[in-house]
C-alpha atoms as a PDB file:
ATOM      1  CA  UNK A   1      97.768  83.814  78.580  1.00  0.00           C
ATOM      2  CA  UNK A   2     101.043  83.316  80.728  1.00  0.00           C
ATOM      3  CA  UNK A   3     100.785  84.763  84.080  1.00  0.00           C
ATOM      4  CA  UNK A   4     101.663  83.917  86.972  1.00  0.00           C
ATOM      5  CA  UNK A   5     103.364  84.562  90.585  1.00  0.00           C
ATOM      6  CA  UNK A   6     106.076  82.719  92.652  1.00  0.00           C
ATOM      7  CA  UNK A   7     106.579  83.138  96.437  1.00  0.00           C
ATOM      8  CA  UNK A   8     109.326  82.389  98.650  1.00  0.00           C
ATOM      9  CA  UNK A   9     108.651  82.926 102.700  1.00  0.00           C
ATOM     10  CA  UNK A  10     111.922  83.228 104.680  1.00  0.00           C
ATOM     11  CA  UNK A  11     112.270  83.902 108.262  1.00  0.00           C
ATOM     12  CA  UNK A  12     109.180  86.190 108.549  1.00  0.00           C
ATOM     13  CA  UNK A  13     109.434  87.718 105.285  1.00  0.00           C
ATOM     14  CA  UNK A  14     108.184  87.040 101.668  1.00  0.00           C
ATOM     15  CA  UNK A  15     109.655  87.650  98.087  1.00  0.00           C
ATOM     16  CA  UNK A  16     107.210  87.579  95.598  1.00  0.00           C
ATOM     17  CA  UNK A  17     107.493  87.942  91.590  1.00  0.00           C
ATOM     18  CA  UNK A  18     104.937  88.293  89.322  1.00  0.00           C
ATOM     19  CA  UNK A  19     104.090  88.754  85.385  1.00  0.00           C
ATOM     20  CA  UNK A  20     101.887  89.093  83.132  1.00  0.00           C
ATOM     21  CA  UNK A  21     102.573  88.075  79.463  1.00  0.00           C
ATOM     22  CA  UNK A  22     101.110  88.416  75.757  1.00  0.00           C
ATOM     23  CA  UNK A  23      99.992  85.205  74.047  1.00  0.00           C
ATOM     24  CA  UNK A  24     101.613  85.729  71.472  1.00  0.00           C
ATOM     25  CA  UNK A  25     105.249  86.422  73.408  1.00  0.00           C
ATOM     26  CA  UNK A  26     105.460  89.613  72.131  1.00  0.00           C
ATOM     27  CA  UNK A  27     104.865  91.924  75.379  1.00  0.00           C
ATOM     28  CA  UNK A  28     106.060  90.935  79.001  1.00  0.00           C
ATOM     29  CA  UNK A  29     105.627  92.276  82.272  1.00  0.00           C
ATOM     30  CA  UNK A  30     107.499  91.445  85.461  1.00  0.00           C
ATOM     31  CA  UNK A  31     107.166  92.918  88.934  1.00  0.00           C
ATOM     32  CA  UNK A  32     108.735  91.771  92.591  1.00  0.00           C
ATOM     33  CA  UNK A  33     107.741  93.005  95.812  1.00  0.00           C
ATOM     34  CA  UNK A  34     108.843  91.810  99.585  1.00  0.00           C
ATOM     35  CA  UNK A  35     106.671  92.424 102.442  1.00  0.00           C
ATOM     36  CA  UNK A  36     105.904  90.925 105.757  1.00  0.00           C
ATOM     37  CA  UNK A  37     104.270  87.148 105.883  1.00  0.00           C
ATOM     38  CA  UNK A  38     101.533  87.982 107.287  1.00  0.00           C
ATOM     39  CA  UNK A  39     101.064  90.834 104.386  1.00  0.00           C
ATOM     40  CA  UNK A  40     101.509  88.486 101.418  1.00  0.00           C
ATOM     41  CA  UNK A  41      97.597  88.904 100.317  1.00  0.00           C
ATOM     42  CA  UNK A  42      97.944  92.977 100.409  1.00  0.00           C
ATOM     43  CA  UNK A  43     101.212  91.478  98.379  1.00  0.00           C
ATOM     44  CA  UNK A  44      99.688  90.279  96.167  1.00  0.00           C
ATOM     45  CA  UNK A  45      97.266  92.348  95.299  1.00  0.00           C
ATOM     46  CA  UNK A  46      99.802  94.977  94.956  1.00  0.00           C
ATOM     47  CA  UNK A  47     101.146  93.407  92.823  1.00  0.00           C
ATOM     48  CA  UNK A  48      98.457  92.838  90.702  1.00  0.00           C
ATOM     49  CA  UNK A  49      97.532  96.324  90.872  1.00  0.00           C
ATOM     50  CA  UNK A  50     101.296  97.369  89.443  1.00  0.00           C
ATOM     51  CA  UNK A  51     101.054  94.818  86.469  1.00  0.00           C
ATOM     52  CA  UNK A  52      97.754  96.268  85.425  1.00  0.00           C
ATOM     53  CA  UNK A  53      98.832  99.700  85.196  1.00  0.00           C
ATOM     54  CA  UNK A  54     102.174  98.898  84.062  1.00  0.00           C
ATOM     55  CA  UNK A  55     100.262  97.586  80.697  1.00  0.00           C
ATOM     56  CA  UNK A  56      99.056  93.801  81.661  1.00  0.00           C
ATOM     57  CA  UNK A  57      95.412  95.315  81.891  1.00  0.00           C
ATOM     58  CA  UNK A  58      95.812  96.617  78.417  1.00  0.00           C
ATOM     59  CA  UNK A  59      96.577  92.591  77.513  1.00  0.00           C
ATOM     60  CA  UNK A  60      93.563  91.547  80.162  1.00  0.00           C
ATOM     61  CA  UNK A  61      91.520  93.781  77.734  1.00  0.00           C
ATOM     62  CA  UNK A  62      92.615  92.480  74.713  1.00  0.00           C
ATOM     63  CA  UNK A  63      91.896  89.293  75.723  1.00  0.00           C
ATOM     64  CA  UNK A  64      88.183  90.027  76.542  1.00  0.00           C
ATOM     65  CA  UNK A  65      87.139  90.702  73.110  1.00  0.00           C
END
């Protein structure tokens, strides 16, 4: 399953980008956030949270069976 997330910390801050992707290539989803440093977990997780509902979970589901 492609996934994946890519940081870049810059003077205090933090860009992050995310996504979640079919196997198959067919569906993608991409997110990006910036936050505080020391906030990148809650980042993260934010993140993670957005992909989900934005229809990677449905994929996460998919995968389980």
């Amino acid at each position: 399953m492609p996934a994946g997330i890519y940081a870049v910390p810059f003077l205090g801050h933090i860009e992050a980008v995310a996504f979640i992707g079919s196997p198959d290539g067919k569906e993608m989803y991409k997110r990006s956030l910036n936050g505080q440093t020391q906030d990148a977990e809650q980042l993260g997780e934010s993140l993670a949270e957005a992909l989900i509902a934005d229809g990677g979970g449905r994929i996460l589901e998919e995968l389980r069976k």
